[in-house]
N, C-alpha and C. Protein backbone atom coordinates (compact mmCIF):
# COMPACT_ATOMS: atom_id res chain seq x y z
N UNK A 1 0.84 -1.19 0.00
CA UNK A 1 0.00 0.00 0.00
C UNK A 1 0.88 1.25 0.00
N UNK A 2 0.40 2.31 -1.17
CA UNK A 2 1.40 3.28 -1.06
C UNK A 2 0.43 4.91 -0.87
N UNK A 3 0.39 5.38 0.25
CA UNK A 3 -0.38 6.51 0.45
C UNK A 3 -0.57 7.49 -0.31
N UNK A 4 -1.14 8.23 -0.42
CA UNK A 4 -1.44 9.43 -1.81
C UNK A 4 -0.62 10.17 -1.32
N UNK A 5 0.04 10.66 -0.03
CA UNK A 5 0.86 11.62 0.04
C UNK A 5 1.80 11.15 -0.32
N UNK A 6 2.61 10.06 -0.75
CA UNK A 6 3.67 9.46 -0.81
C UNK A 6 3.75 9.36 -2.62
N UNK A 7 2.72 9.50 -3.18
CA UNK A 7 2.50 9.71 -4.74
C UNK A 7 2.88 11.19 -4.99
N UNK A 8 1.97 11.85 -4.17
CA UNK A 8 1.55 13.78 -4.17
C UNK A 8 3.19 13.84 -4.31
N UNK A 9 3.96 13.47 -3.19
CA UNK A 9 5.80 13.79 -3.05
C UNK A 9 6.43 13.50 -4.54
N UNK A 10 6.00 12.83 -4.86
CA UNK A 10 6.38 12.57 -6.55
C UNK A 10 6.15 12.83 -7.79
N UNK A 11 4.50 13.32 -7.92
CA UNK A 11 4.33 14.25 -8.83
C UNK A 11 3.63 15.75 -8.44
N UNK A 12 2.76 15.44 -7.25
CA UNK A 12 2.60 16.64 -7.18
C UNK A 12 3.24 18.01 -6.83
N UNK A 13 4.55 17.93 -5.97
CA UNK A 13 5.23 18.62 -5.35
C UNK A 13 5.77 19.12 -6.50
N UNK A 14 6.79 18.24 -7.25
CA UNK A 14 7.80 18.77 -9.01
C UNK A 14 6.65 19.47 -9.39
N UNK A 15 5.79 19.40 -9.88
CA UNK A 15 4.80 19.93 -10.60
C UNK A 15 4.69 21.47 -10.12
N UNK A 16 4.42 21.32 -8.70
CA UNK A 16 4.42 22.86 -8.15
C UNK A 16 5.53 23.66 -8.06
N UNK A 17 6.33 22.75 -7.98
CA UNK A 17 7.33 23.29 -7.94
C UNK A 17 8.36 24.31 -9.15
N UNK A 18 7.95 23.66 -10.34
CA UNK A 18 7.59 23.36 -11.87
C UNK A 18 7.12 24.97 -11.78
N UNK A 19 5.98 24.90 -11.51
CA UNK A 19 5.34 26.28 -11.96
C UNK A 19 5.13 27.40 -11.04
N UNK A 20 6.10 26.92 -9.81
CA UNK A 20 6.53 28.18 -8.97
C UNK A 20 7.96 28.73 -10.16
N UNK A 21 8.57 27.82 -10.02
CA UNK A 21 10.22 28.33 -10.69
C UNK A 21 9.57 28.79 -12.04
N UNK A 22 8.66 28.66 -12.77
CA UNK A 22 8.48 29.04 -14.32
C UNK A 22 7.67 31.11 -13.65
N UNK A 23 7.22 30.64 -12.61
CA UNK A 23 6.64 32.16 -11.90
C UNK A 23 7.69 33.36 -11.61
N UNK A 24 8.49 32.82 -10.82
CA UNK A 24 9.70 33.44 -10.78
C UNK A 24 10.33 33.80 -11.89
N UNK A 25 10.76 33.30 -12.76
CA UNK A 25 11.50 33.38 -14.01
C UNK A 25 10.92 34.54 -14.76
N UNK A 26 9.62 34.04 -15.19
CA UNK A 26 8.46 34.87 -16.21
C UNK A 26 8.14 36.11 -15.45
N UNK A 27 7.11 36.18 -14.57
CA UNK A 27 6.62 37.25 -13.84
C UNK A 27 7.67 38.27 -12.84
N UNK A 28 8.24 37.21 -12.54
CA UNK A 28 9.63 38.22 -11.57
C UNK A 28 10.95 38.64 -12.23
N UNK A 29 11.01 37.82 -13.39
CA UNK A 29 12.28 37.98 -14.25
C UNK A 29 13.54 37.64 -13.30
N UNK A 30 13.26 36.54 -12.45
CA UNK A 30 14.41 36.73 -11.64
C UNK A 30 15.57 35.23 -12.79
N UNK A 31 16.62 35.49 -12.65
CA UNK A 31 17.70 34.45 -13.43
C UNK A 31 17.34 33.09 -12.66
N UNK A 32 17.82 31.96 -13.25
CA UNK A 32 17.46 30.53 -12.50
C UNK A 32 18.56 30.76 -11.71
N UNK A 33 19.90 30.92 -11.60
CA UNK A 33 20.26 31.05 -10.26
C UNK A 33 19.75 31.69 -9.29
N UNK A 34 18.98 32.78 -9.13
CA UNK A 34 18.04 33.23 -8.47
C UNK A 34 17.21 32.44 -8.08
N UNK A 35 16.91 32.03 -9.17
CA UNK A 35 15.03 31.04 -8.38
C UNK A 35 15.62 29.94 -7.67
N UNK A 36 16.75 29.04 -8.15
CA UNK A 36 17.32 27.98 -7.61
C UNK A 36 17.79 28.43 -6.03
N UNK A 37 18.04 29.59 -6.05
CA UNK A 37 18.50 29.78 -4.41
C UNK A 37 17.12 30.32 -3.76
N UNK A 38 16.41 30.91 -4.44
CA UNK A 38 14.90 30.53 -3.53
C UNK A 38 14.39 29.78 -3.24
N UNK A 39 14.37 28.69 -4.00
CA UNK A 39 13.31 27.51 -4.04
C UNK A 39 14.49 26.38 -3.04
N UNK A 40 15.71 26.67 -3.00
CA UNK A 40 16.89 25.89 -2.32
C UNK A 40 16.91 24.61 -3.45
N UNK A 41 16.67 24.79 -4.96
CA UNK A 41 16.62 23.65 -5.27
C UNK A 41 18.17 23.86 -6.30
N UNK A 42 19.06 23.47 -7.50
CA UNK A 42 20.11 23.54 -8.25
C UNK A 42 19.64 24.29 -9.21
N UNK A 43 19.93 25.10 -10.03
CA UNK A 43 19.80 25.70 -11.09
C UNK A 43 19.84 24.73 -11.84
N UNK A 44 20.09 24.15 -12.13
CA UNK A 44 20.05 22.57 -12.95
C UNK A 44 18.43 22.19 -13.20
N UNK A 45 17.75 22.38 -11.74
CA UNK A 45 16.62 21.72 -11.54
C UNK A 45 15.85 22.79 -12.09
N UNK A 46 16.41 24.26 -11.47
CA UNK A 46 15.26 25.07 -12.60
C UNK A 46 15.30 25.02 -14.14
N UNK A 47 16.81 24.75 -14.40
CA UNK A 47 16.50 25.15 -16.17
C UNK A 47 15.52 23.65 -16.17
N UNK A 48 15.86 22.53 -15.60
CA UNK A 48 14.70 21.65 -16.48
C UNK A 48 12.90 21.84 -16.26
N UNK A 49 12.96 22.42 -14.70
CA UNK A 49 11.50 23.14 -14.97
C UNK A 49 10.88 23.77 -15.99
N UNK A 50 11.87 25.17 -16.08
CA UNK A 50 11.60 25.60 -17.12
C UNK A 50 11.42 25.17 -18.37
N UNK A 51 12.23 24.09 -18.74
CA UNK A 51 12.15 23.71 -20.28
C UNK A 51 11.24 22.41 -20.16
N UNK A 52 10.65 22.44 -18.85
CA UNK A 52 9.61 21.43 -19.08
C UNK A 52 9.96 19.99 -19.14
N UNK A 53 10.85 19.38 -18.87
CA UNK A 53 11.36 18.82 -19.37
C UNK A 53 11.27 17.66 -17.70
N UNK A 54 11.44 18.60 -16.24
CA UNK A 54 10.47 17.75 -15.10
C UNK A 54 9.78 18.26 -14.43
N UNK A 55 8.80 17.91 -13.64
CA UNK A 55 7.62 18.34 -12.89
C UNK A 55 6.49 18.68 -13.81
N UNK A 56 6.18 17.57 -14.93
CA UNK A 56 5.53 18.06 -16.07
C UNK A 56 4.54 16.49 -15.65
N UNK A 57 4.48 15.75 -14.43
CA UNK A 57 3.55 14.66 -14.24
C UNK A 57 2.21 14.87 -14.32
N UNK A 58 1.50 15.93 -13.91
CA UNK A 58 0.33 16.69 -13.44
C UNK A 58 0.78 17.91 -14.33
N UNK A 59 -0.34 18.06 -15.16
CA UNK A 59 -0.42 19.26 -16.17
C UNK A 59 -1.37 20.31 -15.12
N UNK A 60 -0.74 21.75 -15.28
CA UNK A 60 -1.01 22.42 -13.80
C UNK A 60 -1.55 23.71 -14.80
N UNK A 61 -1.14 23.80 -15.62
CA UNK A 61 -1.32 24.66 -16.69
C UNK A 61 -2.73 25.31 -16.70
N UNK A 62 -3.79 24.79 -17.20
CA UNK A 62 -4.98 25.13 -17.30
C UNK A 62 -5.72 25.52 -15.71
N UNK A 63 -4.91 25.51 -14.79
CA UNK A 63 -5.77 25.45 -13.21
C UNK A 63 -5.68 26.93 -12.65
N UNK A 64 -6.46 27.92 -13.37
CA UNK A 64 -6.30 29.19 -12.33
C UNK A 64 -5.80 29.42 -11.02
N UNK A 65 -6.63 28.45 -10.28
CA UNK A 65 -6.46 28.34 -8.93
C UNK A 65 -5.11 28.46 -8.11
N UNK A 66 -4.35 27.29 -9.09
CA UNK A 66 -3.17 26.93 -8.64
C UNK A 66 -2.27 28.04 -9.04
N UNK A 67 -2.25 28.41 -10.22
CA UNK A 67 -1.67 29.97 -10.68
C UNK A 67 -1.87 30.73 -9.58
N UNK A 68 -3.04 31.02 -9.46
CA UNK A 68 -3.27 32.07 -8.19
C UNK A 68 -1.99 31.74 -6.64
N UNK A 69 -2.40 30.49 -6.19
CA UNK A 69 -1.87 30.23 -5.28
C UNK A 69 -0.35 30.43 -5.58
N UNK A 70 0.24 29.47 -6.69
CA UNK A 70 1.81 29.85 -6.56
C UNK A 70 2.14 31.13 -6.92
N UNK A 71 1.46 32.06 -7.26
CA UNK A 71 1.62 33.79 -7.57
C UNK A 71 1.76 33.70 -5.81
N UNK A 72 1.17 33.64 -5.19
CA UNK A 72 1.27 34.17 -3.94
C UNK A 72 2.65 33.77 -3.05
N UNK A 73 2.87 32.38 -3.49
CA UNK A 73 3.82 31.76 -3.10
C UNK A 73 5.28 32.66 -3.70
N UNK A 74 5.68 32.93 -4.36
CA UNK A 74 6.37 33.72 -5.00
C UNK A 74 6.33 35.23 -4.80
N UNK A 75 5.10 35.89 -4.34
CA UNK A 75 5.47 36.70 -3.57
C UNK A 75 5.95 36.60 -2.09
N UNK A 76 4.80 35.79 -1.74
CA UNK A 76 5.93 35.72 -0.08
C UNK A 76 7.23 35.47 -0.07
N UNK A 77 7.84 34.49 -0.66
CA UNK A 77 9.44 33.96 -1.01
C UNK A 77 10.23 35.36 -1.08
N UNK A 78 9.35 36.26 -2.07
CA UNK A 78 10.76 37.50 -2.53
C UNK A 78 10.61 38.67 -1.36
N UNK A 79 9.25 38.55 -0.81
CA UNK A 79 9.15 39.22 -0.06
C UNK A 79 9.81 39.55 1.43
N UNK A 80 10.12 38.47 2.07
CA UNK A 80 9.99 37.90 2.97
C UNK A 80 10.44 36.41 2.76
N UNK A 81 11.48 36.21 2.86
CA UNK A 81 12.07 34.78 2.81
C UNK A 81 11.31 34.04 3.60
N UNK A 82 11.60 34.43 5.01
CA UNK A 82 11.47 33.98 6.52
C UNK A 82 10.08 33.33 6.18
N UNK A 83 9.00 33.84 5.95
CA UNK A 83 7.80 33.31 5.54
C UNK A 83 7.40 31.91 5.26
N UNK A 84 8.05 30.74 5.24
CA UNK A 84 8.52 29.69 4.75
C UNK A 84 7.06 28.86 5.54
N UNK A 85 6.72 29.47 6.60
CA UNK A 85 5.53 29.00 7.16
C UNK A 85 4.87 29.12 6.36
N UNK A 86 4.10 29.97 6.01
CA UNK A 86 3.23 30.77 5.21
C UNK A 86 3.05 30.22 3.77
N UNK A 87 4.10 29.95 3.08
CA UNK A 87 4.63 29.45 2.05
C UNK A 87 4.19 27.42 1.83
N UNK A 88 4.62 26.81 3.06
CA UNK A 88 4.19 25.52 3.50
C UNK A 88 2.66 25.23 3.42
N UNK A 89 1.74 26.43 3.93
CA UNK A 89 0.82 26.22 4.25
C UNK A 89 -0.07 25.72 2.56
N UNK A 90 0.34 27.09 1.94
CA UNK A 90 0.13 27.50 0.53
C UNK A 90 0.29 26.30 -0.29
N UNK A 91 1.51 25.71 -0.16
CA UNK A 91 1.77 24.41 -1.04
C UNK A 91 0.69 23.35 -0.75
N UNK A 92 0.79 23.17 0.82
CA UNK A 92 -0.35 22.37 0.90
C UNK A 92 -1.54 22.09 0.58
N UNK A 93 -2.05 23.46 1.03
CA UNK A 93 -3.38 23.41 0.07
C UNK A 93 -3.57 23.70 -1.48
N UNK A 94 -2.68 23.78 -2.22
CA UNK A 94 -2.70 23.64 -3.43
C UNK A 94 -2.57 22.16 -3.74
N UNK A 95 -1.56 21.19 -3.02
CA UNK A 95 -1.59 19.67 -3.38
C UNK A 95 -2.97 19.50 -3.02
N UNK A 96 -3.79 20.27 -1.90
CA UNK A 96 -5.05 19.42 -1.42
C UNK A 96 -6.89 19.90 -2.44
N UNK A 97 -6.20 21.28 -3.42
CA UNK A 97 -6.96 21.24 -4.36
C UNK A 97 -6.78 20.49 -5.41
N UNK A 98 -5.28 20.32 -6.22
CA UNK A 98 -5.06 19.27 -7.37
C UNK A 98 -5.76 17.94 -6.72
N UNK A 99 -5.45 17.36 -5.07
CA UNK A 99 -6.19 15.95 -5.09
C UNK A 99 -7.72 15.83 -5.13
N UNK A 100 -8.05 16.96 -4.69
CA UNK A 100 -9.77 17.08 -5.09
C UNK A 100 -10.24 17.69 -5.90
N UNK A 101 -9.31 17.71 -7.08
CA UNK A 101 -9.71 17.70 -8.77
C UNK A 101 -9.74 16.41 -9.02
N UNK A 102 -9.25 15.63 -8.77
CA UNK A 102 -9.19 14.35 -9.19
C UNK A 102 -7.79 13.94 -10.01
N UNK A 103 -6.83 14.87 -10.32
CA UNK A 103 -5.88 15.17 -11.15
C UNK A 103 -4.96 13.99 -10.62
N UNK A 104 -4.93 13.91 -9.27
CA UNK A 104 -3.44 12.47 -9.19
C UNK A 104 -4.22 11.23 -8.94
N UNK A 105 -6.02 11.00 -9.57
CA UNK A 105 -6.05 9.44 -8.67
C UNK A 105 -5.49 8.43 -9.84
N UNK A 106 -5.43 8.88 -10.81
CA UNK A 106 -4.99 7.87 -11.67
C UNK A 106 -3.66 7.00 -11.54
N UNK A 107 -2.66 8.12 -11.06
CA UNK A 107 -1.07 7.90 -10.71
C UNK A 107 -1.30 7.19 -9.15
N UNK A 108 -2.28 7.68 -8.42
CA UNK A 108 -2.20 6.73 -7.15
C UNK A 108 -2.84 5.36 -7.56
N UNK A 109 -3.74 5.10 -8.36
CA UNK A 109 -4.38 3.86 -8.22
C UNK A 109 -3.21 2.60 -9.03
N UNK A 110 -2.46 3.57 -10.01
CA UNK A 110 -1.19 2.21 -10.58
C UNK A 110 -0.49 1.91 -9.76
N UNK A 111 -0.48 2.90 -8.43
CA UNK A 111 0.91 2.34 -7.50
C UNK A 111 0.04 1.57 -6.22
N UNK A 112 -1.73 0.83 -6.46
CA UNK A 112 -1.79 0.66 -5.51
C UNK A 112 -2.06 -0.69 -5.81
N UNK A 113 -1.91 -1.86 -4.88
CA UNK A 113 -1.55 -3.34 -5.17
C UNK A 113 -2.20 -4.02 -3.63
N UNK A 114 -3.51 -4.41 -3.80
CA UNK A 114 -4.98 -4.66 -4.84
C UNK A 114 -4.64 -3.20 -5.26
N UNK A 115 -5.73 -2.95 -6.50
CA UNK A 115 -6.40 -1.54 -6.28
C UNK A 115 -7.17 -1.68 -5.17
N UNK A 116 -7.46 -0.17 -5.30
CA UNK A 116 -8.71 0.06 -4.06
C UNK A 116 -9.87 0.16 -5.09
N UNK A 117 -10.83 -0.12 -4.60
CA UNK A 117 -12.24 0.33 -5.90
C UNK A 117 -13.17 1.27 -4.41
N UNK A 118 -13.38 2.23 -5.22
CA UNK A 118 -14.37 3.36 -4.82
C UNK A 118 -13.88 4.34 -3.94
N UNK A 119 -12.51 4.50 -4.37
CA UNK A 119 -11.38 5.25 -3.23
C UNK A 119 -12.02 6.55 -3.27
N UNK A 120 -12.34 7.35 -2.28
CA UNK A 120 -12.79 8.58 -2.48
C UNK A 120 -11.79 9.62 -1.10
N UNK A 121 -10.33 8.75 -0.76
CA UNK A 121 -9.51 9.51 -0.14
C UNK A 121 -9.33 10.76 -0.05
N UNK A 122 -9.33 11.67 -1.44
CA UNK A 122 -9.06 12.88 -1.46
C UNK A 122 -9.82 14.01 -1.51
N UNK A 123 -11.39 12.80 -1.38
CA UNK A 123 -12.50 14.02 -1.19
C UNK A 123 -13.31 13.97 -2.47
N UNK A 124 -13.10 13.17 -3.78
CA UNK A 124 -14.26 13.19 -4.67
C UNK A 124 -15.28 12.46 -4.19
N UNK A 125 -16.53 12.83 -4.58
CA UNK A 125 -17.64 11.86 -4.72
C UNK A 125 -17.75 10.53 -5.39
């Protein structure tokens, strides 16, 4: 049995992460060494954000919502480093709207062994 948060850590997080660093870049114009020392992740990891190339598991693209949220996330970061609370909270509930889109049950149900049938873990009907 492999928990949905233990899936979410694998695509959903890159994903956000994905389109925090593409936020930074675009809207803030900040350089990927920049975003890479915000996000504490390698500049390595941003250019492949950027070029799409990982955190592309969960297409995040079309989700206002989540735009909205990592806009915010990206301001607190430049704003206010220290904020990292604030920032945590934000991520979270953005993984906890993508799981009640329905967007990761597909990726949780291949990693689950039985399946589950009528899993409604993340809050769909």
């Amino acid at each position: 049995m492999i928990a949905p948060c233990e899936v979410a850590v694998k695509t959903v997080s890159p994903a956000l992460r994905a389109l925090l660093a593409q936020t930074l870049l675009q809207k803030h114009e900040l350089k990927e060494i920049e975003v890479a020392q915000v996000l504490g992740v390698s500049q390595s990891a941003v250019s492949k954000y950027n070029k799409k190339v990982r955190g592309t598991t969960i297409p995040l693209d079309g989700l206002p919502e989540i735009h909205a949220i990592t806009d915010q996330m990206a301001t607190l970061l430049l704003a206010n480093p220290i904020q990292q609370l604030e920032v945590m909270k934000l991520f979270c509930q953005a993984c906890a709207l993508i799981r009640s889109k329905g967007l990761m049950c597909e990726l949780c149900q291949q990693n689950q062994a039985p399946k589950i049938v009528g899993c409604d873990f993340c809050g769909l009907p």
